[in-house]
Protein backbone atom coordinates (compact mmCIF):
# COMPACT_ATOMS: atom_id res chain seq x y z
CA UNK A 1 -8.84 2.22 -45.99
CA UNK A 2 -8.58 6.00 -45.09
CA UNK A 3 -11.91 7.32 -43.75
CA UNK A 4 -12.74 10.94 -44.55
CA UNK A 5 -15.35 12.00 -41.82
CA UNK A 6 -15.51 16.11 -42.45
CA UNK A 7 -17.52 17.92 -40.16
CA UNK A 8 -20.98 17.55 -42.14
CA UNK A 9 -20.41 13.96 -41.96
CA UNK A 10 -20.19 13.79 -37.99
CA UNK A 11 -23.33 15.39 -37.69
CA UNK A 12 -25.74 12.78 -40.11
CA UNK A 13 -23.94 10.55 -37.99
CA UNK A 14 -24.95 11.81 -34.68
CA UNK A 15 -28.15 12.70 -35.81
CA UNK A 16 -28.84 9.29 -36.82
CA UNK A 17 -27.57 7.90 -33.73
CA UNK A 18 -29.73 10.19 -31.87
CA UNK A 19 -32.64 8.59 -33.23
CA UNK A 20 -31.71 5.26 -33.74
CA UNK A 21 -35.10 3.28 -32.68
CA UNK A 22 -37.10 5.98 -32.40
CA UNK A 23 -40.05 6.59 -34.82
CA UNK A 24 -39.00 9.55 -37.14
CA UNK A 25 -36.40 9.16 -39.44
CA UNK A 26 -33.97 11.93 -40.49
CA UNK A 27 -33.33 13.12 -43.85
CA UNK A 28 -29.66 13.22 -45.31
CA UNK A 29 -28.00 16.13 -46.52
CA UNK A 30 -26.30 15.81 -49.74
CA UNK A 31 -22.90 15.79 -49.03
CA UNK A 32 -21.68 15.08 -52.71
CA UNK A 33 -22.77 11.41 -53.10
CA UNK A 34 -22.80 10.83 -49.39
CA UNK A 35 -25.82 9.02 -47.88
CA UNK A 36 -26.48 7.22 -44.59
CA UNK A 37 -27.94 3.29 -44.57
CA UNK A 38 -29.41 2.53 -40.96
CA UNK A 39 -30.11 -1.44 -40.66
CA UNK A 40 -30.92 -3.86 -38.27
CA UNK A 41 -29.27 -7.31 -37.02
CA UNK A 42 -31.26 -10.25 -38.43
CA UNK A 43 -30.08 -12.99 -36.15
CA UNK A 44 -30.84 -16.65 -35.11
CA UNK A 45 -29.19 -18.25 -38.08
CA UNK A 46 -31.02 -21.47 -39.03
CA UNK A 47 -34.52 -20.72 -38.36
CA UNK A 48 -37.38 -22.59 -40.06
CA UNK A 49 -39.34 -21.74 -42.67
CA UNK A 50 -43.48 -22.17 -42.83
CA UNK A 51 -45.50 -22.96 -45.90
CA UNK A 52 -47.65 -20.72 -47.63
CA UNK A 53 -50.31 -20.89 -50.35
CA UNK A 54 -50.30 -17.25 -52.35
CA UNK A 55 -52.62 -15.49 -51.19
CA UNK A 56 -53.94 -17.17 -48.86
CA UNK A 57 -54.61 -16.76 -45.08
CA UNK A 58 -52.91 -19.26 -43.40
CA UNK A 59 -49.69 -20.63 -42.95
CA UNK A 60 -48.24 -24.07 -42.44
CA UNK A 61 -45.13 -25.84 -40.64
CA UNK A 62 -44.41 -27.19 -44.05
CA UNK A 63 -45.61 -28.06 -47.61
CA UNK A 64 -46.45 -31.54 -46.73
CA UNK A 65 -49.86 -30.02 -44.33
CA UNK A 66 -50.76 -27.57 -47.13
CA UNK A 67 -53.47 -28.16 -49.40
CA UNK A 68 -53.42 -29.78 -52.45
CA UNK A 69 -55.64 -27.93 -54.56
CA UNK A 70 -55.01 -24.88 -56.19
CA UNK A 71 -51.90 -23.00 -56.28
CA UNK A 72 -48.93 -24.94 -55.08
CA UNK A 73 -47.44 -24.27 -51.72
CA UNK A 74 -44.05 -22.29 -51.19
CA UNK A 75 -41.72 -22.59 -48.58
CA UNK A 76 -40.25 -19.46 -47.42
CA UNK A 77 -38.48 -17.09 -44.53
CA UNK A 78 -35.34 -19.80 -43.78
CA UNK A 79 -32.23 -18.24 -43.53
CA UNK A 80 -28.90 -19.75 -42.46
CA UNK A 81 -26.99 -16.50 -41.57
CA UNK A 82 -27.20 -13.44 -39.82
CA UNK A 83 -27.61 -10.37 -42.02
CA UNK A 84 -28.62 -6.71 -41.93
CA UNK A 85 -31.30 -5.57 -43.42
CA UNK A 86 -32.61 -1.46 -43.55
CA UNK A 87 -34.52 -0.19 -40.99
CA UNK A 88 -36.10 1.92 -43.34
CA UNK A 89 -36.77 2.20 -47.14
CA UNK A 90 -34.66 4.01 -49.55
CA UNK A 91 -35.69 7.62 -49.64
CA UNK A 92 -36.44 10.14 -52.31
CA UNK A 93 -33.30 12.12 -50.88
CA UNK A 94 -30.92 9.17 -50.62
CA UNK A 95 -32.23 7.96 -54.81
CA UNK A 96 -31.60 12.07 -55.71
CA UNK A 97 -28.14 11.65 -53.96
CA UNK A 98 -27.53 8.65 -55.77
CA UNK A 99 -28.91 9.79 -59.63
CA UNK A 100 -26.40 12.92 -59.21
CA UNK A 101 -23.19 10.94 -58.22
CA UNK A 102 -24.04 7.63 -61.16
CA UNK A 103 -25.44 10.47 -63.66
CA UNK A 104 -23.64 13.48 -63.03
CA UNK A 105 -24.01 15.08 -66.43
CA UNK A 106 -27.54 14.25 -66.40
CA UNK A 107 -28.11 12.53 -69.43
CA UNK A 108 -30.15 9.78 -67.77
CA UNK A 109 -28.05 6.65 -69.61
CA UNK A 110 -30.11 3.47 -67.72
CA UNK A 111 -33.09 5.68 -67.99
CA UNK A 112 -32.85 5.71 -64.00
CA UNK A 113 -35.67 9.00 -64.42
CA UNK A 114 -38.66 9.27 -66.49
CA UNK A 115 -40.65 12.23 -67.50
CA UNK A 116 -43.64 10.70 -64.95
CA UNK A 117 -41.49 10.92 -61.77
CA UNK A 118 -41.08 15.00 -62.34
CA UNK A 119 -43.91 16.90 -60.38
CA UNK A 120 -44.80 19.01 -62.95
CA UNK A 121 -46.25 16.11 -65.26
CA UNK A 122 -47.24 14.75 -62.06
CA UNK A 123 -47.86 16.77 -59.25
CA UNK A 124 -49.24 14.06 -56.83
CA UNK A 125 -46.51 11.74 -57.39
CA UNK A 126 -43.62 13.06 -59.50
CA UNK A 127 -40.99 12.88 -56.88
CA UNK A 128 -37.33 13.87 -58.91
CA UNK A 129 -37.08 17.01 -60.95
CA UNK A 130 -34.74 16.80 -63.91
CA UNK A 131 -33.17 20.13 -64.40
CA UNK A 132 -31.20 20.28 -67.64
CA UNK A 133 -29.27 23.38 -67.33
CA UNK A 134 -27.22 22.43 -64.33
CA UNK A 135 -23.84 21.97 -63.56
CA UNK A 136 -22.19 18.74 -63.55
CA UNK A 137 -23.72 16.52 -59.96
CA UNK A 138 -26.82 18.71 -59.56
CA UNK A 139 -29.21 17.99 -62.42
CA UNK A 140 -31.80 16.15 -60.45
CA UNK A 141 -33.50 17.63 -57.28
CA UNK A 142 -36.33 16.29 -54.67
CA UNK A 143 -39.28 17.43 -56.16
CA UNK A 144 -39.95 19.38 -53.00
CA UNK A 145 -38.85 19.41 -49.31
CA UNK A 146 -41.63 17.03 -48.04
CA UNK A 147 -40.65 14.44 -50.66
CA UNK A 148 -37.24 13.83 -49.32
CA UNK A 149 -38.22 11.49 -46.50
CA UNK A 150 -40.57 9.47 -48.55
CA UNK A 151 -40.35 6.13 -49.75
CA UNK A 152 -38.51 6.00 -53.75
CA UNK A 153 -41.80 4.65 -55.27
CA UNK A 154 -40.44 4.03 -59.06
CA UNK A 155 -38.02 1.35 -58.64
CA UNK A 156 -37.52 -1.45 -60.79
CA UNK A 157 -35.13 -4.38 -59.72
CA UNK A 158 -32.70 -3.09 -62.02
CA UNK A 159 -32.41 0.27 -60.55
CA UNK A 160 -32.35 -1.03 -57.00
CA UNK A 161 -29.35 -3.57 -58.14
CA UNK A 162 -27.87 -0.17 -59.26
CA UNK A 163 -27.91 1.97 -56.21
CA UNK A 164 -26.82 -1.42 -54.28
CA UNK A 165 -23.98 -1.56 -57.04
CA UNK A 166 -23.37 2.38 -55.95
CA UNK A 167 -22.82 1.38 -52.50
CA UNK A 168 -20.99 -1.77 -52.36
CA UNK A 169 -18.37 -0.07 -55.01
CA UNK A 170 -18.11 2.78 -53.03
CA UNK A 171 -16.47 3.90 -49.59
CA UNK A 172 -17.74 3.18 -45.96
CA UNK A 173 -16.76 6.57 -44.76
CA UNK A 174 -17.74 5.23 -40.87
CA UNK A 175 -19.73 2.34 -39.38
CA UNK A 176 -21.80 2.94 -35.81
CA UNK A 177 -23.48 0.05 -33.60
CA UNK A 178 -26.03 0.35 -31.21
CA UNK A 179 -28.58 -0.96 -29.05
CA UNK A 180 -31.69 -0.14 -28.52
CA UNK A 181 -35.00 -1.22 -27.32
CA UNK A 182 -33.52 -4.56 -27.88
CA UNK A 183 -32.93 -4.02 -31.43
CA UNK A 184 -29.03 -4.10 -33.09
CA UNK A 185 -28.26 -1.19 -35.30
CA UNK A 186 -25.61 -0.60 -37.66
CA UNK A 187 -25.64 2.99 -39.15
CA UNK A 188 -23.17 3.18 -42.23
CA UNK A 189 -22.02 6.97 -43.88
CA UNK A 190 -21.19 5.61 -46.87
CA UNK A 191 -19.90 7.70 -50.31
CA UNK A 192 -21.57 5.95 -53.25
CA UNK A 193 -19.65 4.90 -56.58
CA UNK A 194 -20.47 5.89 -59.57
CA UNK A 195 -20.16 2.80 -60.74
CA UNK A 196 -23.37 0.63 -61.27
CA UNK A 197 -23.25 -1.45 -63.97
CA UNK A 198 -21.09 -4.37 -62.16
CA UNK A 199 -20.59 -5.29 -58.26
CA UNK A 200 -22.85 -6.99 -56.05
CA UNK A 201 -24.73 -7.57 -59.26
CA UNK A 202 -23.55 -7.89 -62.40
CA UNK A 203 -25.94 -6.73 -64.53
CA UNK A 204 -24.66 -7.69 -67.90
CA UNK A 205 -26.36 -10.74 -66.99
CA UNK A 206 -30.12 -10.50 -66.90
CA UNK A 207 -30.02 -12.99 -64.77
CA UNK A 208 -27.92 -12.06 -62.12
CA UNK A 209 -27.50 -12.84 -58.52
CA UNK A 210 -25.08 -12.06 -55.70
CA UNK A 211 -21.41 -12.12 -56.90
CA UNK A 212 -19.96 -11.20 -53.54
CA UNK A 213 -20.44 -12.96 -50.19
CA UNK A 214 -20.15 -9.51 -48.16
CA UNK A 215 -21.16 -6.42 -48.74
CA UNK A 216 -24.39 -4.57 -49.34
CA UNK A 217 -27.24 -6.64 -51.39
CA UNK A 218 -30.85 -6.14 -52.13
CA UNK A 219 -32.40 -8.44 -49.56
CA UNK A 220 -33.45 -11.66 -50.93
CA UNK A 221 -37.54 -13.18 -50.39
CA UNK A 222 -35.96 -15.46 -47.64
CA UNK A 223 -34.39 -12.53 -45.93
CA UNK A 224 -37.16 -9.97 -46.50
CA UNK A 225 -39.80 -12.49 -45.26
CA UNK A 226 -37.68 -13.38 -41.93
CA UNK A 227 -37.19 -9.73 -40.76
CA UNK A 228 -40.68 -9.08 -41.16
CA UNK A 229 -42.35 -11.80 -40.03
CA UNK A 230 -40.22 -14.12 -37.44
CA UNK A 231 -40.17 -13.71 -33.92
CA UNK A 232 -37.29 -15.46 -32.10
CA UNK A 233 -39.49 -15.23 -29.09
CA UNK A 234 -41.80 -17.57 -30.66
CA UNK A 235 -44.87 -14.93 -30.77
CA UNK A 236 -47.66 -15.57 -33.51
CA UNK A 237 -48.01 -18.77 -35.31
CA UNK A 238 -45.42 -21.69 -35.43
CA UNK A 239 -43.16 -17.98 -34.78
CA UNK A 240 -44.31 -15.88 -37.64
CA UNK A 241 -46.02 -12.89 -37.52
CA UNK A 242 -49.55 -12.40 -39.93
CA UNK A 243 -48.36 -8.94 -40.14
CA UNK A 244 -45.32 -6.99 -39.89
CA UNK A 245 -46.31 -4.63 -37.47
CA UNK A 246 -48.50 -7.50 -35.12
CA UNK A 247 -48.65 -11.22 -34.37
CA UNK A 248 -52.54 -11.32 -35.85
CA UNK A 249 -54.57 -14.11 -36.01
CA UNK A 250 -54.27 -16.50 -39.35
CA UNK A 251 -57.83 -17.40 -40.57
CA UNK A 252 -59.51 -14.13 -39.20
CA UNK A 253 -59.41 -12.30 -42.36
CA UNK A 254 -58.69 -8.68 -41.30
CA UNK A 255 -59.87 -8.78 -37.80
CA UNK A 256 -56.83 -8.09 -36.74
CA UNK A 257 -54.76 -5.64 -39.30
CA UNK A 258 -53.17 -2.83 -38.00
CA UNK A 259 -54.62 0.32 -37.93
CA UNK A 260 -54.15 2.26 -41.26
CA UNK A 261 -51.95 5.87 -41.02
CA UNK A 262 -53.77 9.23 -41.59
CA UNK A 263 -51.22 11.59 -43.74
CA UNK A 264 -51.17 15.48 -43.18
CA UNK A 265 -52.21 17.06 -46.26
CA UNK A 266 -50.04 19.14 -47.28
CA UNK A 267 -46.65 17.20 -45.96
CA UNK A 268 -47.50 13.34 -46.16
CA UNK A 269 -46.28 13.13 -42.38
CA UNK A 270 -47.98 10.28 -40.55
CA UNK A 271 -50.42 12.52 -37.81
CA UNK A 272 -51.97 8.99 -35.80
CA UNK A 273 -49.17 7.88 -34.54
CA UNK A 274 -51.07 7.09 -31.98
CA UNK A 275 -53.13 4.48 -33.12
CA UNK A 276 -50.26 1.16 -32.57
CA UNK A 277 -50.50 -1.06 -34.33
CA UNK A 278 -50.13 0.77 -37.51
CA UNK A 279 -49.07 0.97 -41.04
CA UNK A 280 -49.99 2.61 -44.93
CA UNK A 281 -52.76 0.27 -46.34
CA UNK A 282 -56.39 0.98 -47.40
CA UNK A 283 -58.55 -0.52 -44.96
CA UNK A 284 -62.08 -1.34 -46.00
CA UNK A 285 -64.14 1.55 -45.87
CA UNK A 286 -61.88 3.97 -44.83
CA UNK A 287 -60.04 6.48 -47.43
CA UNK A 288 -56.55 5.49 -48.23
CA UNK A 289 -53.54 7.21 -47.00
CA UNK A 290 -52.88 10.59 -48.98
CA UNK A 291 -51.55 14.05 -49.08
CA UNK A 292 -51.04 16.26 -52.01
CA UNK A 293 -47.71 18.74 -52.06
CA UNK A 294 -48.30 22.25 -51.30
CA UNK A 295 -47.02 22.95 -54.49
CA UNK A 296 -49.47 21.06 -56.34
CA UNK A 297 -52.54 22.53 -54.41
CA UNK A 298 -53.44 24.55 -57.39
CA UNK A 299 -56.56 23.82 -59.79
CA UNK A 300 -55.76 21.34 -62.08
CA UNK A 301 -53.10 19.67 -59.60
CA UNK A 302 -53.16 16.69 -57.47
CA UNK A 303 -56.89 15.55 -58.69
CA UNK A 304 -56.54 15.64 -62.56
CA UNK A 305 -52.73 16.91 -63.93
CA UNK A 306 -51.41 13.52 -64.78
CA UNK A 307 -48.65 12.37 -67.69
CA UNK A 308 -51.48 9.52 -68.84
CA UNK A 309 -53.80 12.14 -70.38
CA UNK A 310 -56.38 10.47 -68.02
CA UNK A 311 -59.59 12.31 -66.94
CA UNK A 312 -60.23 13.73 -63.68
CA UNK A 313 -63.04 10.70 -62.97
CA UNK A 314 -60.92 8.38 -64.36
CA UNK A 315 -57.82 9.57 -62.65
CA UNK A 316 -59.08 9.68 -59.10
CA UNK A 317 -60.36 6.32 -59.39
CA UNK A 318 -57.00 4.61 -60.94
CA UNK A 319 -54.88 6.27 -58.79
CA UNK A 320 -55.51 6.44 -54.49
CA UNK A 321 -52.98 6.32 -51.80
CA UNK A 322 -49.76 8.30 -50.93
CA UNK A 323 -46.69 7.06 -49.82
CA UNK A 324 -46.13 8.30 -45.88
CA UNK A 325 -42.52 9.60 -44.26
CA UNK A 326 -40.55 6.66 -44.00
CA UNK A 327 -40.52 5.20 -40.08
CA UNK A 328 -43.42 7.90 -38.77
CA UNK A 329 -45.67 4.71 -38.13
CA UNK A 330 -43.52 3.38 -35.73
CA UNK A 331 -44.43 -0.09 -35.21
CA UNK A 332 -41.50 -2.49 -35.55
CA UNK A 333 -41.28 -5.89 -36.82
CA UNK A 334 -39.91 -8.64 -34.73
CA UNK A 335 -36.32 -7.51 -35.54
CA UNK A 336 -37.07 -3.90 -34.85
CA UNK A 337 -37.60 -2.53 -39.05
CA UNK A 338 -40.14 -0.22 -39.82
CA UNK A 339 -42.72 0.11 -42.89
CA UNK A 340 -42.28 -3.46 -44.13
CA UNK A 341 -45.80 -3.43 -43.89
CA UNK A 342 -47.63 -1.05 -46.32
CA UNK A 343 -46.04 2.20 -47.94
CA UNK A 344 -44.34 0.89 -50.78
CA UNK A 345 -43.84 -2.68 -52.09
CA UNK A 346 -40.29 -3.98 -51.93
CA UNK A 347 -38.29 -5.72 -54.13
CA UNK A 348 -36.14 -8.89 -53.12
CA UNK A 349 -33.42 -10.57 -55.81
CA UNK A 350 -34.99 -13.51 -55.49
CA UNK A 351 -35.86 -15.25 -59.10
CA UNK A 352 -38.76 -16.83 -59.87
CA UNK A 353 -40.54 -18.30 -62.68
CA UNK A 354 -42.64 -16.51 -64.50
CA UNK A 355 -46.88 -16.98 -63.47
CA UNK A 356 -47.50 -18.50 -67.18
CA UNK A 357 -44.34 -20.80 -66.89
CA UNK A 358 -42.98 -18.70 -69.95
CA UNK A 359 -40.26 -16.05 -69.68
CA UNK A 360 -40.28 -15.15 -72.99
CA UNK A 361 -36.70 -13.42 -72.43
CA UNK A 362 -37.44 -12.05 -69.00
CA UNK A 363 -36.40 -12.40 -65.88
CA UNK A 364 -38.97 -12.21 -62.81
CA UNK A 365 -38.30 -11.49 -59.38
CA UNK A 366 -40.49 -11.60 -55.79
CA UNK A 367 -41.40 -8.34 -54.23
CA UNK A 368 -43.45 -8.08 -50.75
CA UNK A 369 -44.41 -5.49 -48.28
CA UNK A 370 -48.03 -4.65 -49.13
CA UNK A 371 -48.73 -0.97 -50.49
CA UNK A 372 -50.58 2.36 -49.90
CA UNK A 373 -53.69 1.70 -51.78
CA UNK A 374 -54.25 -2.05 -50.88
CA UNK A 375 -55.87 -3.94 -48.42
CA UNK A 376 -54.88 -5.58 -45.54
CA UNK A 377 -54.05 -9.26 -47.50
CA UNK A 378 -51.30 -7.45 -48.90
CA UNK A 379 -49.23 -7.49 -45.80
CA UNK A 380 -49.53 -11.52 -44.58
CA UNK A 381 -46.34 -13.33 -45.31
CA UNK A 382 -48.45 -15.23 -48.23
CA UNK A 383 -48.33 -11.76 -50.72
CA UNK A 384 -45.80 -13.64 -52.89
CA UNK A 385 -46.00 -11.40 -55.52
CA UNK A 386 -43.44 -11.39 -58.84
CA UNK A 387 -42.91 -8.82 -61.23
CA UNK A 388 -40.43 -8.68 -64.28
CA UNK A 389 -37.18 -7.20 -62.84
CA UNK A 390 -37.21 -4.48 -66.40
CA UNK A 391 -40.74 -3.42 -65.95
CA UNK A 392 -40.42 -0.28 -67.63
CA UNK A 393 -44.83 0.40 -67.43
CA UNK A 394 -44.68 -0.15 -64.06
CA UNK A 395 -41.50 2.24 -63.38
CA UNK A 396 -43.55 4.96 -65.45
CA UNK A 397 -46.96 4.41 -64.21
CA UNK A 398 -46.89 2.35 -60.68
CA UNK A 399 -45.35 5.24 -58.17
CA UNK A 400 -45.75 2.36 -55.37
CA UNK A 401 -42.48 0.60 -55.88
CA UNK A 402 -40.08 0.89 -53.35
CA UNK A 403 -36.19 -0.49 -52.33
CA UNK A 404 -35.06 -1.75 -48.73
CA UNK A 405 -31.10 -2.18 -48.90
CA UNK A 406 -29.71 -5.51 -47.09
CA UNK A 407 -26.35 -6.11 -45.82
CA UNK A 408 -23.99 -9.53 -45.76
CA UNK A 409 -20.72 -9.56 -44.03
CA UNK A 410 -19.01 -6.81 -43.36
CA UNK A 411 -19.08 -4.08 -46.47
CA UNK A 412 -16.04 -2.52 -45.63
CA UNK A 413 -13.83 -5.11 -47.17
């Protein structure tokens, strides 16, 4: 394989490098469908899983010491290989990248953009600007500058499978390892495809799952669950974590969450730091993580301007919590990622049946990760929630659904 590595492209890298486990992440500069995937070594093949009751605040060493009553007990966070899995979530800057190099003409074919993610029909969350008179690669921009190191919030599974498609068809430009702080890093430059409608997944099956056995994957609940929650040192509970950011205590309720992040106003940077243990939830009785772009500080801007033709009472109630800079909260999981707890909920490609035991022609899938504007219960290994993989309300009107890219193998063939 040749490797193209022109000057911009040696400096991402070092700059990643440079801050490889440290607790800001950089932003990527378009280098014509060139982004930069940072993940972490997810080892100790053959670990067990615990049991877990949805939603509930406890876990078990398996089924069989579960109760019996009430929603039936799941066995999760097993894995029998080593994978990577991102450090960090999929960016605003990374999904613009991507949307240019799979759409370059702009004419939005998978309806990978909707008229709610623009910040001028929303100016608190509309993160992508759609510019039609463009030339060919540059129709859609970040919304503004302090958007670009943000969390994607508007993913369904089929637009994650997508960009994952964009990167596993496309070309590892160069491939960095390092360690640090006792966490394994692999930092990939990679030049996305622009093609997305087969690879890892083949999506002319609704129902697809992993057609490759390397290369780069949405992380399945399994995965997801282990990097956030197991600690090969045997910290927490039967070795999971209650939280991703701190062993916890199971049974104490909230007692002890991590502390929730404070955003600056005006740039959604994380400004408490400070306060480890931490992560983007709502904690009871304290306001929820927000900010509002500069841009949008106008009358009529962040508090009512909204594509739902809600009211400003209305609005402000339905709709609390901002997504933070990706990593600025610092506190790793046992494997060393960042922001599995809080920010934006994740999708995994794991299937699942539907909650009324009828599809009725779709396909479901597990997400995890807790969110912005929830509470602390969000974040224990139990918040097995499912979605449908196509929902196309929630991609317009849910700007709290994020994508964390996994690895298998080695993805450079």
């Amino acid at each position: 394989m040749r490797l193209r590595e022109p000057a911009v492209l040696a400096l991402l890298l070092g700059a990643v490098l440079a801050v490889t486990g440290a607790v800001a992440a950089p932003t990527w500069a378009d280098d014509r469908g060139v982004v930069v995937v940072r993940t972490v070594e997810v080892a100790d093949p053959g670990n067990p899983s615990v049991g877990v009751v949805p939603f509930t605040d406890a876990i078990y060493a398996s089924c069989a010491d579960a109760p019996t009553s009430g929603p039936a007990c799941q066995a999760i966070g097993a894995v029998d290989h080593r994978y990577g899995i991102g450090q960090l979530e999929v960016t605003v800057e990374q999904w613009v990248t991507f949307l240019n190099t799979v759409d370059p003409s702009g004419r939005n074919p998978h309806r990978l953009w909707t008229r709610s993610q623009s910040p001028t029909a929303w100016p608190e969350y509309g993160q992508v600007a759609r510019r039609a008179e463009a030339g060919d690669g540059e129709h859609y921009r970040v919304a503004s500058r302090a958007w670009a190191d943000k969390p994607y919030g508007f993913a369904t599974f089929l637009s994650a499978a997508r960009f994952v498609n964009a990167l596993d068809n496309g070309e590892v430009l160069r491939k960095r390892e390092a360690v640090r702080g006792g966490f394994h890093y692999a930092t990939y430059v990679v030049r996305l495809s622009p093609r997305t409608e087969r690879g890892m997944y083949d999506l002319r099956n609704p129902a697809t799952t992993r057609t490759r056995h390397r290369g780069f994957v949405v992380p399945s609940q399994d995965e997801w669950v282990k990097a956030a929650y197991f600690d090969p040192s045997g910290g927490g509970t039967l070795s999971y974590w209650k939280y991703p950011t701190n062993p916890g205590v199971f049974g104490d309720g909230s007692a002890t969450a991590p502390n929730p992040t404070e955003l600056g106003y005006s740039t959604g940077d994380v400004v408490n730091a400070g306060d480890q243990p931490l992560a983007g939830f709502h904690q009871s009785g304290v306001p929820a993580p927000s900010w509002c772009p500069a841009a949008a500080q106008v009358p009529g801007g962040c508090s009512t301007t909204n594509p739902f033709g809600m009211g400003p009472k209305a609005y402000t109630k339905a709709f609390v919590g901002g997504l933070g800079t990706v990593g600025q909260a610092r506190t790793p999981s046992p494997w060393g990622t960042l922001d599995q707890g809080g920010n934006a909920v994740e999708w995994t490609d794991t299937i699942t049946p539907p909650p009324s035991g009828r599809d009725q022609g779709r396909v479901w899938r597990r997400l995890h990760g807790g969110v912005a504007n929830a509470p602390a219960y969000q974040m224990w290994p139990s918040a097995i929630g499912l979605q449908p993989q196509d929902n196309a309300f929630f991609a317009r009107t849910y700007p709290w659904l994020g994508i964390r890219v996994g690895v298998i193998g080695d993805p450079r063939g």
